[in-house]
N, C-alpha and C. Protein backbone atom coordinates (compact mmCIF):
# COMPACT_ATOMS: atom_id res chain seq x y z
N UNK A 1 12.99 -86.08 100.58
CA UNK A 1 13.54 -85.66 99.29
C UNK A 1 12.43 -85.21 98.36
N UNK A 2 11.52 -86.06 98.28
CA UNK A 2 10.12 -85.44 97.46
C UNK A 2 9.91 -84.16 97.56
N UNK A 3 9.22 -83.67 99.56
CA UNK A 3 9.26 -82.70 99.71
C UNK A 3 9.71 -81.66 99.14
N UNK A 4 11.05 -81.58 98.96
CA UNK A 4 12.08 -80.47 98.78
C UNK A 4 11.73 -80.26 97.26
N UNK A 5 11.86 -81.38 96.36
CA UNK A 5 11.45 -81.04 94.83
C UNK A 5 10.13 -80.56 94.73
N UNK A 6 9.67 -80.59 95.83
CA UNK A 6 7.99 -79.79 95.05
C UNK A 6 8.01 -78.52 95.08
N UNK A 7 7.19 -78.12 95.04
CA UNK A 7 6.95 -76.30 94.66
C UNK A 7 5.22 -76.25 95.15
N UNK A 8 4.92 -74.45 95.39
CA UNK A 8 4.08 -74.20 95.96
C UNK A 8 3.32 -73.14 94.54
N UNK A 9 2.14 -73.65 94.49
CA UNK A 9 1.48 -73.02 93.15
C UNK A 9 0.04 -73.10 93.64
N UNK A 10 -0.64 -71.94 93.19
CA UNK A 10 -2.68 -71.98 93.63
C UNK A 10 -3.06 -72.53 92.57
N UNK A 11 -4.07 -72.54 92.69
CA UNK A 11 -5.10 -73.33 91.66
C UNK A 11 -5.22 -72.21 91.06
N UNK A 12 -5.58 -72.29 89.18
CA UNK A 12 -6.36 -70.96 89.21
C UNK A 12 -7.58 -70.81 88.82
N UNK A 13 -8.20 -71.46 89.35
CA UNK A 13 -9.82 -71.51 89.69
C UNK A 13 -10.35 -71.06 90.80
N UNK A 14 -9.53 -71.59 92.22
CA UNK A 14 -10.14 -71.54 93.23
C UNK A 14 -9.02 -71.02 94.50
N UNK A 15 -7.94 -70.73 93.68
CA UNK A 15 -6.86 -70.23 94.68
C UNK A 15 -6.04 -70.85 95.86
N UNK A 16 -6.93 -72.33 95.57
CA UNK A 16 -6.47 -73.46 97.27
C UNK A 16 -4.84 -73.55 96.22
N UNK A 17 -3.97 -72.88 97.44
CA UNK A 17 -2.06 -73.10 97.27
C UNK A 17 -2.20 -74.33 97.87
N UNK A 18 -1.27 -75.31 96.79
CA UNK A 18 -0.80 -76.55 96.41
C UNK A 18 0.18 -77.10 96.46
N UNK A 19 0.92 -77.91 97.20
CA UNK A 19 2.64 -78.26 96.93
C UNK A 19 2.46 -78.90 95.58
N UNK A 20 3.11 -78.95 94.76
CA UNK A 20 2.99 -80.16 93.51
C UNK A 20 4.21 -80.80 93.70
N UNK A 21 4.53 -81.93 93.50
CA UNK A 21 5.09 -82.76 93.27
C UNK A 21 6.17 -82.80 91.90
N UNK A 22 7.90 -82.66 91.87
CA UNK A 22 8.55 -82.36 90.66
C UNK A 22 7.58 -83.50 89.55
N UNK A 23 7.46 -84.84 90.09
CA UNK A 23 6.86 -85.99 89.35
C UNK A 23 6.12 -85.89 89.14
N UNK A 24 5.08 -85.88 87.70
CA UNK A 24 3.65 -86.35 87.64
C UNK A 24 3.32 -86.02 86.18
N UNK A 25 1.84 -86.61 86.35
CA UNK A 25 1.71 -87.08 85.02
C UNK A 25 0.40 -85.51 84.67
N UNK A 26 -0.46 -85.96 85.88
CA UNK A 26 -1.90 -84.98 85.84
C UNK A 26 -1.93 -84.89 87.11
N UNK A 27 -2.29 -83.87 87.42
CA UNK A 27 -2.68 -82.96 88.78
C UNK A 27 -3.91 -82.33 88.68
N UNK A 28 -4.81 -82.35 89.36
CA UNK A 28 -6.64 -81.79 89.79
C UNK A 28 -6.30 -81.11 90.94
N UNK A 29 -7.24 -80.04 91.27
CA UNK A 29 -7.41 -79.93 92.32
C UNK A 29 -7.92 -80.50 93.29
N UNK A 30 -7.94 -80.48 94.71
CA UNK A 30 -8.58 -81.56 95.59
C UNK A 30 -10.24 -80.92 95.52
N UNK A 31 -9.85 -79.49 95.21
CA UNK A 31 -11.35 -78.54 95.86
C UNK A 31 -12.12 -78.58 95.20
N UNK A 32 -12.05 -78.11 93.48
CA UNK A 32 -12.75 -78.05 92.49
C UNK A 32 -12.32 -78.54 91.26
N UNK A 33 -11.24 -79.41 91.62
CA UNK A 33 -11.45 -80.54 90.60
C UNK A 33 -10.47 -80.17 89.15
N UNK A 34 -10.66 -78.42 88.71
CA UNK A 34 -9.50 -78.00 87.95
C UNK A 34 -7.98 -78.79 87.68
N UNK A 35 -7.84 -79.19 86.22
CA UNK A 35 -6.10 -79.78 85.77
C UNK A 35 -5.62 -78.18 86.10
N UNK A 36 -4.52 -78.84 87.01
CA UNK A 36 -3.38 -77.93 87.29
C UNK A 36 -2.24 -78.25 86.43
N UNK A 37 -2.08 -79.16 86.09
CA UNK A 37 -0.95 -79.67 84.99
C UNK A 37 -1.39 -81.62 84.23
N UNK A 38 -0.58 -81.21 83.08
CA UNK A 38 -1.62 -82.43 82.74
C UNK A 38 0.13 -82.94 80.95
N UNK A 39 0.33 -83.66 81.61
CA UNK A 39 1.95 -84.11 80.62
C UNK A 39 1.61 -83.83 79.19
N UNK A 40 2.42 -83.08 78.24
CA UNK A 40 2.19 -83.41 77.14
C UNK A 40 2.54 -84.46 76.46
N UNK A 41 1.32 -84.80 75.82
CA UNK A 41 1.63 -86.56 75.60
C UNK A 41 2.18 -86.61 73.81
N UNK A 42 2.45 -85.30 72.93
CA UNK A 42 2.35 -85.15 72.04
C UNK A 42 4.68 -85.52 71.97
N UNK A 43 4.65 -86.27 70.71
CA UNK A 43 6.29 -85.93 70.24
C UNK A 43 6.61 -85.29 70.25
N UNK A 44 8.07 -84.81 70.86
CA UNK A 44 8.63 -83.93 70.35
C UNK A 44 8.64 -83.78 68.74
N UNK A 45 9.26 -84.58 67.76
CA UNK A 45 8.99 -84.71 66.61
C UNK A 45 8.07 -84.53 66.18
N UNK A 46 6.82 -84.61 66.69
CA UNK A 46 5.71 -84.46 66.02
C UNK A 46 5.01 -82.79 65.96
N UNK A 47 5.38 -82.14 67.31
CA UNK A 47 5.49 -80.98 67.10
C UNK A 47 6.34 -79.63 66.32
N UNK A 48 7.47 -80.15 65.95
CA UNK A 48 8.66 -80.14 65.31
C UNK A 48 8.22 -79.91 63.83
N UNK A 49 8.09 -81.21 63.31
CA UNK A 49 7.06 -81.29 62.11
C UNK A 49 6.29 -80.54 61.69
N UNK A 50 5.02 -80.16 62.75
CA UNK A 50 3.84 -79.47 62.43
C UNK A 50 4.38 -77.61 62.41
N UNK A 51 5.10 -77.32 62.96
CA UNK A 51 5.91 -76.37 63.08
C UNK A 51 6.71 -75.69 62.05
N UNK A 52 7.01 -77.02 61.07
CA UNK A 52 7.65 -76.32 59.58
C UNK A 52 6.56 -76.80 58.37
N UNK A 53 5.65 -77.72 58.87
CA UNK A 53 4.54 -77.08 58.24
C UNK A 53 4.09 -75.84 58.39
N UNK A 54 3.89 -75.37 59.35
CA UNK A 54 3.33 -74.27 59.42
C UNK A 54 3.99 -72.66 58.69
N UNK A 55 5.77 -72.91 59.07
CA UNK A 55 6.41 -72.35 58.58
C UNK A 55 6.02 -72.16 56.85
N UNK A 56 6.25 -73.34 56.57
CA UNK A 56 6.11 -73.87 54.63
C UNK A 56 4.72 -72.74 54.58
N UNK A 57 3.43 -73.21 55.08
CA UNK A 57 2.21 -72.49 54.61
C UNK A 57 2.45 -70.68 54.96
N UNK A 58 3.39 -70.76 55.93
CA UNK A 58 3.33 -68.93 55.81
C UNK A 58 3.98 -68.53 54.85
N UNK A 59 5.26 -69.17 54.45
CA UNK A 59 5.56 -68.73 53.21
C UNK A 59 4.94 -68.93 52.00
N UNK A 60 3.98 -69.79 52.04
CA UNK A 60 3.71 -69.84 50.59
C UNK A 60 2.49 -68.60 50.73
N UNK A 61 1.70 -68.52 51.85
CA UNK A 61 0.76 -67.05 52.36
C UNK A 61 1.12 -66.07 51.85
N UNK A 62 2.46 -65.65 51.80
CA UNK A 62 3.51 -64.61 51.48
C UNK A 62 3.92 -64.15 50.31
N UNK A 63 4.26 -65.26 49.68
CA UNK A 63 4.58 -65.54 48.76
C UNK A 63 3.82 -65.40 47.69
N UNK A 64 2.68 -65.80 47.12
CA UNK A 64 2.17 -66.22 46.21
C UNK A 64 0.43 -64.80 46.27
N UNK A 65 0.05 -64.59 45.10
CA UNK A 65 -1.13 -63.77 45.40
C UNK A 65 -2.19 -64.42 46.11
N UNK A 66 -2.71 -63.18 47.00
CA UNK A 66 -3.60 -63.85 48.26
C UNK A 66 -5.17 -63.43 46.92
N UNK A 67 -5.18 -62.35 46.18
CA UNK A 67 -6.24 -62.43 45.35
C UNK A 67 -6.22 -61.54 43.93
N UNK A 68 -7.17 -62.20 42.99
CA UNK A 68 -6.99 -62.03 41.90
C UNK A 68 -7.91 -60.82 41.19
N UNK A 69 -8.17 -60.09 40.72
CA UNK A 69 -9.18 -58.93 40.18
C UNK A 69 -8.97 -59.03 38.61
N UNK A 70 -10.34 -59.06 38.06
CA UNK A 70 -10.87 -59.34 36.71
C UNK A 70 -11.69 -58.08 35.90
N UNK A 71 -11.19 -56.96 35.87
CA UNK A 71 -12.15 -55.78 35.20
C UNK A 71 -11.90 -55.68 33.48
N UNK A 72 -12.61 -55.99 33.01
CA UNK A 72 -13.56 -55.65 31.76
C UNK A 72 -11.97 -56.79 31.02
N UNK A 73 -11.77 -57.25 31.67
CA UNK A 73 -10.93 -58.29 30.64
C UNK A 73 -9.37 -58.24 30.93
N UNK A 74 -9.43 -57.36 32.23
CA UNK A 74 -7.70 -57.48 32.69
C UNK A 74 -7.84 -57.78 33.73
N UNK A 75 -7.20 -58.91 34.01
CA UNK A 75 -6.87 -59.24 35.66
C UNK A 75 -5.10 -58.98 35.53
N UNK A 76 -5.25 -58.52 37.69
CA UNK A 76 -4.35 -58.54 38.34
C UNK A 76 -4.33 -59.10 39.29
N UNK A 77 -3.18 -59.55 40.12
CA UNK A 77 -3.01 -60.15 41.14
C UNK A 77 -1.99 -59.64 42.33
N UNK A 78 -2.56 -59.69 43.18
CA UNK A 78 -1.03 -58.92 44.14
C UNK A 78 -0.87 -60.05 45.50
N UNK A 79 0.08 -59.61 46.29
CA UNK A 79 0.04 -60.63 47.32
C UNK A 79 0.23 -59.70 48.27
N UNK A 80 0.16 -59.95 49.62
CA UNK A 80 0.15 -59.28 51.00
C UNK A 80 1.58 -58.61 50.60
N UNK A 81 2.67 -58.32 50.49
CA UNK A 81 3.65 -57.53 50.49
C UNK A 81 3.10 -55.52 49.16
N UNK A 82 2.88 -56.79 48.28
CA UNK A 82 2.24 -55.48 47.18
C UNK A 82 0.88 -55.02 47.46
N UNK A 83 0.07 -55.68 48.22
CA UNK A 83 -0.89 -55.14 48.81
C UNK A 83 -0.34 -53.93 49.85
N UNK A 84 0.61 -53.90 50.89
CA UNK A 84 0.66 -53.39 52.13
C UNK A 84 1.25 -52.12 51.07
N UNK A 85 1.91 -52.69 49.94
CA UNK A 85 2.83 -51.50 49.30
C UNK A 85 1.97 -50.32 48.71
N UNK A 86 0.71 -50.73 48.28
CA UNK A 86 -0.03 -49.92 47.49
C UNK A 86 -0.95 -49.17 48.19
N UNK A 87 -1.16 -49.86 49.55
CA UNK A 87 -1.72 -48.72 50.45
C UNK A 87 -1.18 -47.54 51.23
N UNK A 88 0.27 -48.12 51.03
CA UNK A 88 1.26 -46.72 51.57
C UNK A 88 1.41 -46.13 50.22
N UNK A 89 1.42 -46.34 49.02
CA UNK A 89 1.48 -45.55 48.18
C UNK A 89 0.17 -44.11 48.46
N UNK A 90 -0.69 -44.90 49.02
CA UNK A 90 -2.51 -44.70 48.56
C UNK A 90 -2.42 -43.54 49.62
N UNK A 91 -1.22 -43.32 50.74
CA UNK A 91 -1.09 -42.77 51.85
C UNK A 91 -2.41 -43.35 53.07
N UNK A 92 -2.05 -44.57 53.08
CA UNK A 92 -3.05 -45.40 54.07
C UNK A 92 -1.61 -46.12 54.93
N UNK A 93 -0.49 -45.27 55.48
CA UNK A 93 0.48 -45.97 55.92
C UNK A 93 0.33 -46.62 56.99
N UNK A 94 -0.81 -45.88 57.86
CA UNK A 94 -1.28 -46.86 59.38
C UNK A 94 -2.13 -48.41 58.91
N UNK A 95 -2.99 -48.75 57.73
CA UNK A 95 -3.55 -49.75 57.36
C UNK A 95 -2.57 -50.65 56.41
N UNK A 96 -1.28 -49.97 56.26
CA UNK A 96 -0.38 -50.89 55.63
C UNK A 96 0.38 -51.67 56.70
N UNK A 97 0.86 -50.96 57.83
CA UNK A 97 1.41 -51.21 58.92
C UNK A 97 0.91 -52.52 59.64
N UNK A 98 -0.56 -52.14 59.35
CA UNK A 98 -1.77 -52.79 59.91
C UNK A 98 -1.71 -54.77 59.84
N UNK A 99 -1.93 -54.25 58.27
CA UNK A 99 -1.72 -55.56 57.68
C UNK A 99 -0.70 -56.22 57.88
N UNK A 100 0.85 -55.95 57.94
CA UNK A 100 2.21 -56.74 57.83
C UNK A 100 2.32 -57.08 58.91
N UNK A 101 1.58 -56.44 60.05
CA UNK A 101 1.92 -56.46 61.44
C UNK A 101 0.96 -57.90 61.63
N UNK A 102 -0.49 -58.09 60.94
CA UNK A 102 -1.10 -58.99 61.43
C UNK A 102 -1.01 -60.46 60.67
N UNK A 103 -0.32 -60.24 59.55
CA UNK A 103 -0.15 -61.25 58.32
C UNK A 103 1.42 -61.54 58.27
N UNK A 104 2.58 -60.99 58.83
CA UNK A 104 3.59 -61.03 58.62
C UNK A 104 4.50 -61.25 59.77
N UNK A 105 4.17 -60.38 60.59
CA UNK A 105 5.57 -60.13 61.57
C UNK A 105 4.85 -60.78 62.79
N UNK A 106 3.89 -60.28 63.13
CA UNK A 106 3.25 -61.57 64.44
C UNK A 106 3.87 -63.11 64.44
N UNK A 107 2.47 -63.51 62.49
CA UNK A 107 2.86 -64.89 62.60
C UNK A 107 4.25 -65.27 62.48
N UNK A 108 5.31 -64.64 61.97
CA UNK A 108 6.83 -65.04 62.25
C UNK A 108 7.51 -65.10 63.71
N UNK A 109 7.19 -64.03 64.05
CA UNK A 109 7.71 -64.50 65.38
C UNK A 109 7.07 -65.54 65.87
N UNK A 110 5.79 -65.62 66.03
CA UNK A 110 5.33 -66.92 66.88
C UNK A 110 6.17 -68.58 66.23
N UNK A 111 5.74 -68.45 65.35
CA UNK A 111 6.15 -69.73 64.49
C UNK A 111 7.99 -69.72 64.90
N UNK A 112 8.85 -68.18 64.28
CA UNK A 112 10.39 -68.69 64.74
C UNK A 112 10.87 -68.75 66.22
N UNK A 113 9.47 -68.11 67.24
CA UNK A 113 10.54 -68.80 68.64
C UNK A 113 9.93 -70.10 68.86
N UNK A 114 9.10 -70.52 68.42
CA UNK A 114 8.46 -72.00 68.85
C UNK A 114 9.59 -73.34 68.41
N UNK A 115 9.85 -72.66 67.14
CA UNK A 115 11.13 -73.57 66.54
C UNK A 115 12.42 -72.92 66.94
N UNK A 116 12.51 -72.50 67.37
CA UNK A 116 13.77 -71.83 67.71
C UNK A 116 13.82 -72.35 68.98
N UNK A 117 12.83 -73.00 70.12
CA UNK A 117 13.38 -73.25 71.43
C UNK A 117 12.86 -74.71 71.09
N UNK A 118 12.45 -75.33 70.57
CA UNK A 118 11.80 -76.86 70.08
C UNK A 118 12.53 -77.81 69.07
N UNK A 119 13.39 -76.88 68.38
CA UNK A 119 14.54 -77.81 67.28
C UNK A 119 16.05 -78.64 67.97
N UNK A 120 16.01 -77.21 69.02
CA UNK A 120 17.76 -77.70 69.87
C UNK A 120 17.61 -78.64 70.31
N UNK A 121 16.05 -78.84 71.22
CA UNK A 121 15.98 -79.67 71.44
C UNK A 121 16.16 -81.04 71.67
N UNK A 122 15.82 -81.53 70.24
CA UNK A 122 15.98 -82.42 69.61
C UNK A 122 17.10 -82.98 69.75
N UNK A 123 18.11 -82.77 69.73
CA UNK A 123 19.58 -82.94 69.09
C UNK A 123 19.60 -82.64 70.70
N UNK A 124 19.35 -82.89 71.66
CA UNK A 124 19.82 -82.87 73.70
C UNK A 124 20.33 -81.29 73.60
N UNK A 125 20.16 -80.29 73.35
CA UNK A 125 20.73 -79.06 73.21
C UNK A 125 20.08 -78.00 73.72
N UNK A 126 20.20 -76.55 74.47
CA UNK A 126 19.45 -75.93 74.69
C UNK A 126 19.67 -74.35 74.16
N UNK A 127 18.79 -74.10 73.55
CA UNK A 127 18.92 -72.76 72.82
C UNK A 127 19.23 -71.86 73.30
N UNK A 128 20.47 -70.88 72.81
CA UNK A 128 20.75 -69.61 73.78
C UNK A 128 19.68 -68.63 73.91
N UNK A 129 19.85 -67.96 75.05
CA UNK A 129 18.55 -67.09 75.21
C UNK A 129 17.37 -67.72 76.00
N UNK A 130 17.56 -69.03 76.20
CA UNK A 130 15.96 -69.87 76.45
C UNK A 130 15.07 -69.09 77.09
N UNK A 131 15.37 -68.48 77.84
CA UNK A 131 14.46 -67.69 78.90
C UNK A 131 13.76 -66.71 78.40
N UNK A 132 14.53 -65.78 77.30
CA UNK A 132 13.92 -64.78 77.00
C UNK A 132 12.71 -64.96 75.86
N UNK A 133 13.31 -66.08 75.12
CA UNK A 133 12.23 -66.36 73.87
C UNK A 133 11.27 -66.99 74.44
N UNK A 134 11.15 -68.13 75.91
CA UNK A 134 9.87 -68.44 76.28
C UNK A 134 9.27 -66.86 76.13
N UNK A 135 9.25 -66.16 77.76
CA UNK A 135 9.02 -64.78 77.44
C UNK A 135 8.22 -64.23 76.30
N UNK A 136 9.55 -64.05 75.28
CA UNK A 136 9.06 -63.55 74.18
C UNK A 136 7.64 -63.92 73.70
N UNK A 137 7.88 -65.36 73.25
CA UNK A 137 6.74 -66.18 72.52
C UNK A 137 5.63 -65.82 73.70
N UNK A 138 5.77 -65.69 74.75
CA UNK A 138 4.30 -66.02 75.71
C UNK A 138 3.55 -64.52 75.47
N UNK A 139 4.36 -63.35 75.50
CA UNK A 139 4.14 -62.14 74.82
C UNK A 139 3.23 -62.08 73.00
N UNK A 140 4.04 -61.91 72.51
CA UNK A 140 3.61 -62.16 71.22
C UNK A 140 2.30 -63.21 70.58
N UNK A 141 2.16 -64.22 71.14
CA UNK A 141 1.37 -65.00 70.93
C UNK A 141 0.06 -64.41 71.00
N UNK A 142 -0.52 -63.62 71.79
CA UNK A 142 -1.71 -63.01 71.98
C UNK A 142 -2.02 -62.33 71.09
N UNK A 143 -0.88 -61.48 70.30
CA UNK A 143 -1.07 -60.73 69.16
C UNK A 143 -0.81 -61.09 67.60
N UNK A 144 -0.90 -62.48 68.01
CA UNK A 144 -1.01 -63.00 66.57
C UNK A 144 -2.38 -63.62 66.10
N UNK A 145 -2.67 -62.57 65.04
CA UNK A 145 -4.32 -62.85 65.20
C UNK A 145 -4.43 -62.97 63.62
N UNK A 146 -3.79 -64.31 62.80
CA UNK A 146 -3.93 -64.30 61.48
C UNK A 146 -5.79 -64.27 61.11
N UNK A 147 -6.45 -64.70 62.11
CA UNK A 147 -8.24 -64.78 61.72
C UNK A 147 -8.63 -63.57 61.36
N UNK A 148 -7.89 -62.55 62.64
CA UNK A 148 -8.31 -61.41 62.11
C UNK A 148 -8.96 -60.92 60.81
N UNK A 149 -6.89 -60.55 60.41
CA UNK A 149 -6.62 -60.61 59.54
C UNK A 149 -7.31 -61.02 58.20
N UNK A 150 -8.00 -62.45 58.30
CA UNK A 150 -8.48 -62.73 56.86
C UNK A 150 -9.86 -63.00 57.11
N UNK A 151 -10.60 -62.47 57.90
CA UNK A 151 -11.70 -61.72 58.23
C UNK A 151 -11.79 -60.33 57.39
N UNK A 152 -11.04 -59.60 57.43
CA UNK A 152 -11.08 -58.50 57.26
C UNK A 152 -10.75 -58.95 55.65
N UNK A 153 -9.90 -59.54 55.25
CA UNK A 153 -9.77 -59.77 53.37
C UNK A 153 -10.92 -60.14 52.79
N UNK A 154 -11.64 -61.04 53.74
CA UNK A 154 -13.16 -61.58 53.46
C UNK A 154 -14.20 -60.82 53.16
N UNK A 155 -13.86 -59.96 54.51
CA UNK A 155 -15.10 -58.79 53.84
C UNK A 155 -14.58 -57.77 52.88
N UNK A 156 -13.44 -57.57 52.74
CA UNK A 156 -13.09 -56.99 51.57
C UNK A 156 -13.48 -57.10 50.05
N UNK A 157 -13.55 -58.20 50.06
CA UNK A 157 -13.70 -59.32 48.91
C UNK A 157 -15.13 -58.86 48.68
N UNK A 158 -16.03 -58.96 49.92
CA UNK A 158 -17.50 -59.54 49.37
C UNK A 158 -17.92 -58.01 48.78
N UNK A 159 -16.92 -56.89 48.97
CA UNK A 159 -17.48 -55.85 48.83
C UNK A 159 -17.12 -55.10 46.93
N UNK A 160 -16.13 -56.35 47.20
CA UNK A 160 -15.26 -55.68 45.60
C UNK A 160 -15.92 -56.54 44.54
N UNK A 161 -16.69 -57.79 45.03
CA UNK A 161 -17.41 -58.51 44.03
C UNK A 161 -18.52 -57.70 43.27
N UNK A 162 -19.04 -56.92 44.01
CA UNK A 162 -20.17 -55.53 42.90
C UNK A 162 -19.21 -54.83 41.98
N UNK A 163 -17.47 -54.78 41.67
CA UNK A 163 -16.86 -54.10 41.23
C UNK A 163 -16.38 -54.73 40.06
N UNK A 164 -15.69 -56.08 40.45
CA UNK A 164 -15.17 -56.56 39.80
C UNK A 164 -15.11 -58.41 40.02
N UNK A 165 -14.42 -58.91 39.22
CA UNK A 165 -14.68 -60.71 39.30
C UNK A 165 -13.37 -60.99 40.22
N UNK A 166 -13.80 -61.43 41.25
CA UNK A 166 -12.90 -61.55 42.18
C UNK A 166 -12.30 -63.09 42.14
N UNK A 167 -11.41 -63.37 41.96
CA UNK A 167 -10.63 -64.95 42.24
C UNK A 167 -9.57 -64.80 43.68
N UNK A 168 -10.04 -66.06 44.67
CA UNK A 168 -9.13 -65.98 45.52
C UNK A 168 -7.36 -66.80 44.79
N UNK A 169 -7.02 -66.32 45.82
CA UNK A 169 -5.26 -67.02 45.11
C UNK A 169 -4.76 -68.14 45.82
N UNK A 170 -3.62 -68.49 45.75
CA UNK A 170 -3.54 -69.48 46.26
C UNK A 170 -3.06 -69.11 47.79
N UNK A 171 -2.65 -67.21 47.83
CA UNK A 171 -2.18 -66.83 49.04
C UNK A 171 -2.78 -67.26 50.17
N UNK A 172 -4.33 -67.02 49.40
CA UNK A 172 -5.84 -66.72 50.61
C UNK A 172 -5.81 -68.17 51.44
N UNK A 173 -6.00 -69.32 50.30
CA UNK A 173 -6.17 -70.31 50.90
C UNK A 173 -4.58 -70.92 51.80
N UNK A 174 -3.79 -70.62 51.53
CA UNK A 174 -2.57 -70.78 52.45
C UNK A 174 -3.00 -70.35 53.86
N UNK A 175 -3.45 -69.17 53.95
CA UNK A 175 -3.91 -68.51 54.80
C UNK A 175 -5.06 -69.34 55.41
N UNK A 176 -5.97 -69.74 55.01
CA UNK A 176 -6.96 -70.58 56.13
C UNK A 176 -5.95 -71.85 56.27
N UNK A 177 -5.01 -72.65 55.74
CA UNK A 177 -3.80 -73.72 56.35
C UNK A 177 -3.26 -73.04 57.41
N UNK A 178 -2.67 -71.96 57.53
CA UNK A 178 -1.91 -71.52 58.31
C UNK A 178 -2.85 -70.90 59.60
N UNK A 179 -3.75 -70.62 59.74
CA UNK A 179 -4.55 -70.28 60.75
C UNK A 179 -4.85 -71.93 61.61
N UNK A 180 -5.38 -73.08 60.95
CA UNK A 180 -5.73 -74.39 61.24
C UNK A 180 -4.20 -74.89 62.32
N UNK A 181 -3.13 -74.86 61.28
CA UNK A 181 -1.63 -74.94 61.90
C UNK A 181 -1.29 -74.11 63.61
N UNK A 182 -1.53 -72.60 63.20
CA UNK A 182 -1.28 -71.72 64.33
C UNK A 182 -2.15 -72.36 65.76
N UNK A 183 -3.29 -72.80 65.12
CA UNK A 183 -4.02 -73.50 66.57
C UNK A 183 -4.14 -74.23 66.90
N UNK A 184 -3.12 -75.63 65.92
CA UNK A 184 -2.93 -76.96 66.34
C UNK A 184 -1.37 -76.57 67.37
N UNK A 185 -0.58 -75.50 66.61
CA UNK A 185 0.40 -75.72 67.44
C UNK A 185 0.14 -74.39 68.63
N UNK A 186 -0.48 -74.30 69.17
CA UNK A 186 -0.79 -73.31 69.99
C UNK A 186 -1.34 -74.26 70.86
N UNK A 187 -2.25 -74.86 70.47
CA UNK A 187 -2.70 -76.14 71.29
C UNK A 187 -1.51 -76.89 72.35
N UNK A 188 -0.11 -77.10 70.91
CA UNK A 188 0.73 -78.29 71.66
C UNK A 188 1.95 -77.93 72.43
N UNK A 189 1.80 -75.96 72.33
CA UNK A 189 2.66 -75.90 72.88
C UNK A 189 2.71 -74.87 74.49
N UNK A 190 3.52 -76.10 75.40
CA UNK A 190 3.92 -76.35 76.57
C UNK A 190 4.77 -76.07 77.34
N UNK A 191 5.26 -74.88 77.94
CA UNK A 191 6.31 -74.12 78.47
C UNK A 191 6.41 -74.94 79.28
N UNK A 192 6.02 -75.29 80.16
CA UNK A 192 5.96 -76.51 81.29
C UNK A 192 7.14 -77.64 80.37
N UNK A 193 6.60 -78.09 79.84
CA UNK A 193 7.47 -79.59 79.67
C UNK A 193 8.84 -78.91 78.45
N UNK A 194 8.74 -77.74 78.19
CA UNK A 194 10.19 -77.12 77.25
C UNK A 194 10.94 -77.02 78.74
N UNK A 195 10.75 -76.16 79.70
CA UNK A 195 11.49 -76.07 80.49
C UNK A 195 12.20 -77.67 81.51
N UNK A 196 11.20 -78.33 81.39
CA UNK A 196 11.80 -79.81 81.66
C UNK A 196 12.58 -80.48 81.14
N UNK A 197 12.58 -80.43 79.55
CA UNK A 197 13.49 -81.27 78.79
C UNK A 197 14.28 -80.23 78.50
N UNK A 198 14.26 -78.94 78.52
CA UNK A 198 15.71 -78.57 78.65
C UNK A 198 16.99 -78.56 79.88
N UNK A 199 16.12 -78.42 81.21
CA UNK A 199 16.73 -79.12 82.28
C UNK A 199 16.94 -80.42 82.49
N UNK A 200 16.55 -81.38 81.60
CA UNK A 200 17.30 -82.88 81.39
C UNK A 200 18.47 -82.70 80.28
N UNK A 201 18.46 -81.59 79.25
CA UNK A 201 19.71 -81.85 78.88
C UNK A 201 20.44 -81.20 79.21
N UNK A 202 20.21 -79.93 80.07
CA UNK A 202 21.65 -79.33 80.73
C UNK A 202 22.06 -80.49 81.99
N UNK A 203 21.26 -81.56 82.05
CA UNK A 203 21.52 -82.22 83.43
C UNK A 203 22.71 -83.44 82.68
N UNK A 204 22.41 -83.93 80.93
CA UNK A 204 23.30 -84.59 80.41
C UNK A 204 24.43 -84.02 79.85
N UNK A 205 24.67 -82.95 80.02
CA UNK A 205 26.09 -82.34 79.28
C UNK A 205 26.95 -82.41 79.71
């Protein structure tokens, strides 16, 4: 019976094909020693959590001005939406694109399929679609590059300080929360053990 539940997978270090075992906690290779799988030992809840944290800090990223400009006694402030707006005004529509794509629409998707296949969860439930949003998320994830992103505001900044008195906002610093978040939960999250506990609750329904 064991037999039959295992499956045949290589290492991917060293290519020695492996039966694994449905059961287990941590798996090495015999050859070179490589975790082939290794349990996530993290809550569900606890990932859950960190997840609408993360959510909360993109919106407030969004939301609120990422920076402030001080010339001869007038400040303004804009945030990533009126920023992206004023460079398509500026006819910079590929560097407006640029920005929403790397500050906006990436980090949303990553963040709404992570909670979107990790909330049903919870509640023994399995999200319609499951298959495609793993997918999805395993796609997308590569191209969510909020560091980029505020790399590039950084040096923006250091360049506009000869211009004018620059104040960051509260956007900016949302933005280094939400980068810290994206790689704690990037860290915790485990297609391996989503696809397990959702096959324990289609196994209780």
């Amino acid at each position: 019976m064991a037999d039959s539940a295992a499956r045949l997978e290589a290492c991917h270090d060293c290519d020695l094909l492996l039966r694994l075992p449905a059961a287990r906690e941590r798996l090495c290779c015999p050859r070179c020693g490589a975790v082939l799988y290794e349990k996530n030992a993290h809550s569900p809840q606890a990932v859950v959590a960190l997840l609408l944290a993360g959510l909360v800090v993109f919106l407030i990223a969004n939301l609120f001005p990422v920076v402030q400009l001080e010339v001869a006694g007038n400040r303004s402030a804009a945030t990533l939406w009126q920023t992206a707006l004023a460079l398509k005004d500026q006819d910079m529509s590929s560097v407006a694109l640029l920005v929403l794509f790397t500050g906006v629409v990436m980090p949303a998707l990553v963040l709404g399929s992570m909670l979107y296949l990790q909330l049903p969860l919870l509640w023994g439930r399995s999200a319609p679609g499951f298959a495609h949003i793993v997918r999805l998320q395993a796609m997308v994830h590569p191209w969510c590059m909020v560091e980029v992103f505020l790399l590039g505001v950084l040096v923006s900044l250091v360049k506009l300080v000869k211009l004018a008195s620059v104040h960051p906002g509260v956007g900016l610093w949302a933005f280094f929360g939400l980068i810290l978040l994206m790689a704690t939960n990037a860290s915790r999250f485990d297609a391996e053990d989503l696809w397990e506990r959702r096959q324990a609750c289609r196994n209780t329904e």
